[in-house]
N, C-alpha and C. Protein backbone atom coordinates (compact mmCIF):
# COMPACT_ATOMS: atom_id res chain seq x y z
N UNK A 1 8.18 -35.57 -29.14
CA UNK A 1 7.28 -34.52 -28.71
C UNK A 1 8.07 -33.21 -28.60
N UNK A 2 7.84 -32.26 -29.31
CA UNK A 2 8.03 -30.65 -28.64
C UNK A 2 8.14 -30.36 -27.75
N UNK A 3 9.37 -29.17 -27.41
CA UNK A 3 9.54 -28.64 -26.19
C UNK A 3 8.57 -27.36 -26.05
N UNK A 4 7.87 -27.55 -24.62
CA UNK A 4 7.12 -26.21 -24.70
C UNK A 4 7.92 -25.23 -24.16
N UNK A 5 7.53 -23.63 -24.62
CA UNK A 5 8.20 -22.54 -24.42
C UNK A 5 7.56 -21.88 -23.05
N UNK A 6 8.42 -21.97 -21.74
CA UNK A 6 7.54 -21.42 -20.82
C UNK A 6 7.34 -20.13 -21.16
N UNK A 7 7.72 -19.08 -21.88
CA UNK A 7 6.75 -17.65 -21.84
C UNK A 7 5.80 -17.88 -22.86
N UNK A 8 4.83 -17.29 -23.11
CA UNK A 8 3.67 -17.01 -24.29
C UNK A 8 3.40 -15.30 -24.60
N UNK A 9 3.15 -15.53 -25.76
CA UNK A 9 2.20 -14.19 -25.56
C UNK A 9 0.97 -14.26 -26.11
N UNK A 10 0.72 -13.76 -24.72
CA UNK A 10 -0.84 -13.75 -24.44
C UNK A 10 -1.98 -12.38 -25.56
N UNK A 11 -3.05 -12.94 -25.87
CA UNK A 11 -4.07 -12.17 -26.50
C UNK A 11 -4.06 -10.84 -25.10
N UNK A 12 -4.53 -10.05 -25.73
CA UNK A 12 -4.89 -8.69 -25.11
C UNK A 12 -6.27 -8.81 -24.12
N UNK A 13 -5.76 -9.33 -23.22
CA UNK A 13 -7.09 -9.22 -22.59
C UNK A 13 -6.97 -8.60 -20.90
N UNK A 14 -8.10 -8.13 -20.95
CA UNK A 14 -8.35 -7.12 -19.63
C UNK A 14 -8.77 -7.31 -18.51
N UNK A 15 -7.77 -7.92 -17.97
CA UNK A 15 -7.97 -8.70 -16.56
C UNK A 15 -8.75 -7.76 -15.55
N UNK A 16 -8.34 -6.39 -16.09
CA UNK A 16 -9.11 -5.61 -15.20
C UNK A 16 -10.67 -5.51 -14.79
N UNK A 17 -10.80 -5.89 -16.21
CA UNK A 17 -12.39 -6.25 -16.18
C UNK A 17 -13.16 -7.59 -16.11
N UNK A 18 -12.35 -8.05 -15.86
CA UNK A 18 -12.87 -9.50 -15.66
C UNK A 18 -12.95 -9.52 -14.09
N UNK A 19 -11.94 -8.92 -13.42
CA UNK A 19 -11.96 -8.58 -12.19
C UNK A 19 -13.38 -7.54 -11.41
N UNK A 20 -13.72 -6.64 -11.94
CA UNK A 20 -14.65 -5.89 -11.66
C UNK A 20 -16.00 -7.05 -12.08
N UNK A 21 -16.07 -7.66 -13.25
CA UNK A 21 -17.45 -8.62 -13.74
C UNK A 21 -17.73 -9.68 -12.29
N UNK A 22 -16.64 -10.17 -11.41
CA UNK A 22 -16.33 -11.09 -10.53
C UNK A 22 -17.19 -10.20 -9.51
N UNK A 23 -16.61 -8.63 -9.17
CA UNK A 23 -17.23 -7.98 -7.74
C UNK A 23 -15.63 -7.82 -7.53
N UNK A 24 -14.87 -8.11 -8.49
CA UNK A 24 -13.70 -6.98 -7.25
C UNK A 24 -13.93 -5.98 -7.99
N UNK A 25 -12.36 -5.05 -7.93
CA UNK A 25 -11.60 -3.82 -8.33
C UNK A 25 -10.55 -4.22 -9.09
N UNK A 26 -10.87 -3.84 -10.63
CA UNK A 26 -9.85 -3.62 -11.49
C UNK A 26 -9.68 -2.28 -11.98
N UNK A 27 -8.59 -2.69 -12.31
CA UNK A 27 -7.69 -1.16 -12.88
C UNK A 27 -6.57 -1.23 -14.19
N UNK A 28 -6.82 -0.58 -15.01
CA UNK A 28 -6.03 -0.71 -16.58
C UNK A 28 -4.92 0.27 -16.34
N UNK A 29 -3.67 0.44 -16.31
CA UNK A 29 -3.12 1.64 -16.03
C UNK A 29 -1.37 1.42 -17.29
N UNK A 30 -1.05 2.32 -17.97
CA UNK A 30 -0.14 2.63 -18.90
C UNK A 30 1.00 3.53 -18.60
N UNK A 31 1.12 3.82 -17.75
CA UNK A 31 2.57 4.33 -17.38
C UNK A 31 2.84 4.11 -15.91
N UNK A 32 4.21 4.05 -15.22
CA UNK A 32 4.60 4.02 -14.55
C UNK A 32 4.17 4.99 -13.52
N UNK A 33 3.77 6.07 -13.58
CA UNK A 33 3.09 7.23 -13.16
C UNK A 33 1.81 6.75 -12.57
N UNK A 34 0.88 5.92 -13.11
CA UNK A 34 -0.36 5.98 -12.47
C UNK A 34 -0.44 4.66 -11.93
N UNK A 35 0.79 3.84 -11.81
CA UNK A 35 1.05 2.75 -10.94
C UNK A 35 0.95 2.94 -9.46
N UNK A 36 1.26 3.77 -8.70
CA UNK A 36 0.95 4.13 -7.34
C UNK A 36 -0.34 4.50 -7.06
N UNK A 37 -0.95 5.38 -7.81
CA UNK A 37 -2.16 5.74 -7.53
C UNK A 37 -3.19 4.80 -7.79
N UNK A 38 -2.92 3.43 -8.41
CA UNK A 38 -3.61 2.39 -9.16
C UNK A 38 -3.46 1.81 -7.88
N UNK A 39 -2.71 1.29 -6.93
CA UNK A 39 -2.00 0.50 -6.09
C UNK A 39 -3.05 1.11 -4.94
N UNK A 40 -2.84 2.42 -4.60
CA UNK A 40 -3.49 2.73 -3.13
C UNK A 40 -4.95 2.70 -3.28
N UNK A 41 -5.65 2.82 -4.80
CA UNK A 41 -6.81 2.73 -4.86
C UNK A 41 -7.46 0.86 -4.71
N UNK A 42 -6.34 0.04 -4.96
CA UNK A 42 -6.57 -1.63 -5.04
C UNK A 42 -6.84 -1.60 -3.41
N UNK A 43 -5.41 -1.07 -2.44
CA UNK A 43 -5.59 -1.18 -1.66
C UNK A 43 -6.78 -0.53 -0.72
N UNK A 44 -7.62 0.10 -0.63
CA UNK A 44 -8.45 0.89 -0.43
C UNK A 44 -9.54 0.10 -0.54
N UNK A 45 -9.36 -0.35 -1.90
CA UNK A 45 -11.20 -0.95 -2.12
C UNK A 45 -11.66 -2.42 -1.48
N UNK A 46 -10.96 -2.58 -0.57
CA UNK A 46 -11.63 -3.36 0.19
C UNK A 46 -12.26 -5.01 -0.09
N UNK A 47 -11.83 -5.25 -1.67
CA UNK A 47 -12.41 -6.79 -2.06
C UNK A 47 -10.86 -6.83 -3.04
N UNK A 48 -11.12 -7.74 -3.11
CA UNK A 48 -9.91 -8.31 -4.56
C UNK A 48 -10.22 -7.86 -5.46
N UNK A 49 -8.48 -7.31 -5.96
CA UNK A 49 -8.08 -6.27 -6.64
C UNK A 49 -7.09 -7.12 -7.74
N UNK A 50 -7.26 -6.21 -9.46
CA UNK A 50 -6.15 -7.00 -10.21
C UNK A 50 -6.17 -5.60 -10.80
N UNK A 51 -4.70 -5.41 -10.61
CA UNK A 51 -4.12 -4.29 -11.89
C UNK A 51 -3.52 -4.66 -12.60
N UNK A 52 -4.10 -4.43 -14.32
CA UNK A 52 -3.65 -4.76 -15.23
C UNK A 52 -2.77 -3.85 -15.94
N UNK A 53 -1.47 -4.18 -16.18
CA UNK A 53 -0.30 -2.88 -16.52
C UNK A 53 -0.07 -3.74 -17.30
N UNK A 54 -0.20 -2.69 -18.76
CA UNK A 54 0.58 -2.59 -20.20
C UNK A 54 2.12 -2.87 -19.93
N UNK A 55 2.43 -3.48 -20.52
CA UNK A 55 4.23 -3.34 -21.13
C UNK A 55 4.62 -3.21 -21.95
N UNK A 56 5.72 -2.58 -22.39
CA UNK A 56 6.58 -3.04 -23.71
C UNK A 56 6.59 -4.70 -23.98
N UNK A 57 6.23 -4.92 -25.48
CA UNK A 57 6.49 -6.55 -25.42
C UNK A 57 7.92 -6.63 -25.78
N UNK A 58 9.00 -5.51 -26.94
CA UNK A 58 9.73 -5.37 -27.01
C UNK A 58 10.76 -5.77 -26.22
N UNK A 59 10.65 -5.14 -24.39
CA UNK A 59 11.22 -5.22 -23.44
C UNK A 59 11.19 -6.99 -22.87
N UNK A 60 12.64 -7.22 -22.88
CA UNK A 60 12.68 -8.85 -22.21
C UNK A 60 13.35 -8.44 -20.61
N UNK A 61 12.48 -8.66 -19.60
CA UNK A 61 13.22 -8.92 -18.67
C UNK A 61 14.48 -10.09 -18.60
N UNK A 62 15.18 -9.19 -17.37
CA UNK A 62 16.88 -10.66 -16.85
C UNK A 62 16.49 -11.85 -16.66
N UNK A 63 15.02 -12.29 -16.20
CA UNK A 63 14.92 -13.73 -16.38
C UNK A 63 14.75 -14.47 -17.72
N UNK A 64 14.15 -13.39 -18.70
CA UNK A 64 13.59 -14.15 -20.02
C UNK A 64 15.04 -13.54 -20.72
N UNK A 65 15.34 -13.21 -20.59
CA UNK A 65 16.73 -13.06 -21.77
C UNK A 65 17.96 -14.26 -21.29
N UNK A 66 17.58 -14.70 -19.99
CA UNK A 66 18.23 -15.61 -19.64
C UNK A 66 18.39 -17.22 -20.18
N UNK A 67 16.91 -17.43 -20.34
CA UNK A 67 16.48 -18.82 -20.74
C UNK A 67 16.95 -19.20 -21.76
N UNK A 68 17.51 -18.62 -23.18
CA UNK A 68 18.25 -19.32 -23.68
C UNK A 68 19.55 -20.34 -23.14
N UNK A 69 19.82 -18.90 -22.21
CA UNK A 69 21.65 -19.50 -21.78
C UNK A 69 21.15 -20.78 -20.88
N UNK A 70 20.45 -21.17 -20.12
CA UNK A 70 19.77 -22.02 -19.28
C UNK A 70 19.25 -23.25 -20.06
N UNK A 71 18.85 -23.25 -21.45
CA UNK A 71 18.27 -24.31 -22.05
C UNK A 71 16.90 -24.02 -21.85
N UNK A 72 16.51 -23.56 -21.94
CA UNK A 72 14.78 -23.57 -21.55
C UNK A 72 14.12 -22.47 -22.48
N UNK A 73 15.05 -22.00 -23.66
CA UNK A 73 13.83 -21.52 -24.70
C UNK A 73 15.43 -21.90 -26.04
């Protein structure tokens, strides 16, 4: 049997709005800049909140650049 790869990449999808379809507060936000103002508005609105932030896929975080050296990709 195959080893599975714990990261994926995931289809493009907009948690933000799946969040609002539910009755919370979602929010789509693309730079680092409108991350705070995304944040005090989650906090504010009073029901469950998902902010959905773009990344570089390019960009590997220290844990995922790690998993080779670890055995686990």
């Amino acid at each position: 049997m195959g080893r599975r790869a714990p990261a994926s990449e995931l289809a493009p999808i907009r948690y933000d709005r799946l969040a609002e379809a539910l009755g919370g507060h979602g929010e789509h936000v693309e730079s680092l800049e409108a991350l705070r103002p995304a944040l005090d508005r989650a906090f504010a609105a009073g029901v469950c909140s998902v902010i959905d932030v773009t990344t570089d896929p390019a960009v590997l975080s220290e844990l995922l650049r790690m998993l080779p050296q670890l055995g686990l990709m």
